[in-house]
Protein backbone atom coordinates (compact mmCIF):
# COMPACT_ATOMS: atom_id res chain seq x y z
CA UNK A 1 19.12 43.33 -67.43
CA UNK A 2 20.24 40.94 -64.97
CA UNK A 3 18.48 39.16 -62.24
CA UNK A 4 20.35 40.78 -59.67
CA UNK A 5 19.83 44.55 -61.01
CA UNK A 6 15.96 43.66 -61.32
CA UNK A 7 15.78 42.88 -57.72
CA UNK A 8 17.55 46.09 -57.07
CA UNK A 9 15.29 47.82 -59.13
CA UNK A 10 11.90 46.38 -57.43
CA UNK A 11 13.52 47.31 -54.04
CA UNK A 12 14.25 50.81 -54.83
CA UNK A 13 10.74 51.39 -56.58
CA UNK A 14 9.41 49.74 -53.36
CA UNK A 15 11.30 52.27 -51.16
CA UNK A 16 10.17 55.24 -53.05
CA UNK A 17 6.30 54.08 -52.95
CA UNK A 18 6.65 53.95 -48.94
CA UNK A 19 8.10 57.53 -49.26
CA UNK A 20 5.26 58.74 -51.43
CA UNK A 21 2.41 57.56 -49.08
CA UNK A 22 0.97 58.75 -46.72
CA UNK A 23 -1.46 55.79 -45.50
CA UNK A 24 0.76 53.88 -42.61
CA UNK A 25 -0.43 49.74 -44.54
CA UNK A 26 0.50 50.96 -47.57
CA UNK A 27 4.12 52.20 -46.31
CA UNK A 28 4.93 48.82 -44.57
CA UNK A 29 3.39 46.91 -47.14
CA UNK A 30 5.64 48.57 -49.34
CA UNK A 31 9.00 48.36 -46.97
CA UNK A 32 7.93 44.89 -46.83
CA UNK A 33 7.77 44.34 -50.25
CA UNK A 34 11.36 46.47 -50.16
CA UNK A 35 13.19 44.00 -47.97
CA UNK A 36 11.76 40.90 -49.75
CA UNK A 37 13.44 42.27 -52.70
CA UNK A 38 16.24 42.86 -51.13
CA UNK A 39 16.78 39.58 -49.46
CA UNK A 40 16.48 37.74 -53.23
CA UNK A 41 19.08 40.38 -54.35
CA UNK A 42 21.35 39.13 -51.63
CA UNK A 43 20.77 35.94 -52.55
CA UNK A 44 21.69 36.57 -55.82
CA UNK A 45 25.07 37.85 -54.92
CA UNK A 46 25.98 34.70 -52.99
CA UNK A 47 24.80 32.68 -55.92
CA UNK A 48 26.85 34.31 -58.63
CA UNK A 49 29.86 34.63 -56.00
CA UNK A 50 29.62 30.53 -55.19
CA UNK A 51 29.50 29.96 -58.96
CA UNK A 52 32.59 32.40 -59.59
CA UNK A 53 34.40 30.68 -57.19
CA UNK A 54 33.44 27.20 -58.14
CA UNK A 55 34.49 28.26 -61.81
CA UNK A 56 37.62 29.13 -60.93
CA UNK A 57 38.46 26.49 -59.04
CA UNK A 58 37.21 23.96 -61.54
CA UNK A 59 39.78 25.81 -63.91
CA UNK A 60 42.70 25.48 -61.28
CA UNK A 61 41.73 21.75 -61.01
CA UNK A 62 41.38 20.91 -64.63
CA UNK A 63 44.22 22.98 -65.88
């Protein structure tokens, strides 16, 4: 499983404990918790998509 996925995962298992309550702390902790997730999955992206690029461009460079 990859970083990114398990991020994903948290965030959707977040989203669906906010739907199953019914207290209003528990929901935003929860949507919270959601969008923190989220935000590390994004971050994630960027990461992998800076490296991709920087790979490739080390490979146009060296080659």
């Amino acid at each position: 499983m990859s970083t990114l996925s398990f991020y994903l995962e948290r965030a959707a298992e977040c989203r669906r404990d906010a739907e199953a309550t019914t207290l209003d702390n528990v929901r935003n902790r929860s949507l919270s918790a959601a969008e923190a997730w989220e935000q590390m999955a994004d971050r994630a992206r960027r990461t992998q998509s800076y490296r991709t690029a920087h790979e490739a461009e080390k490979a146009e460079t060296s080659g």
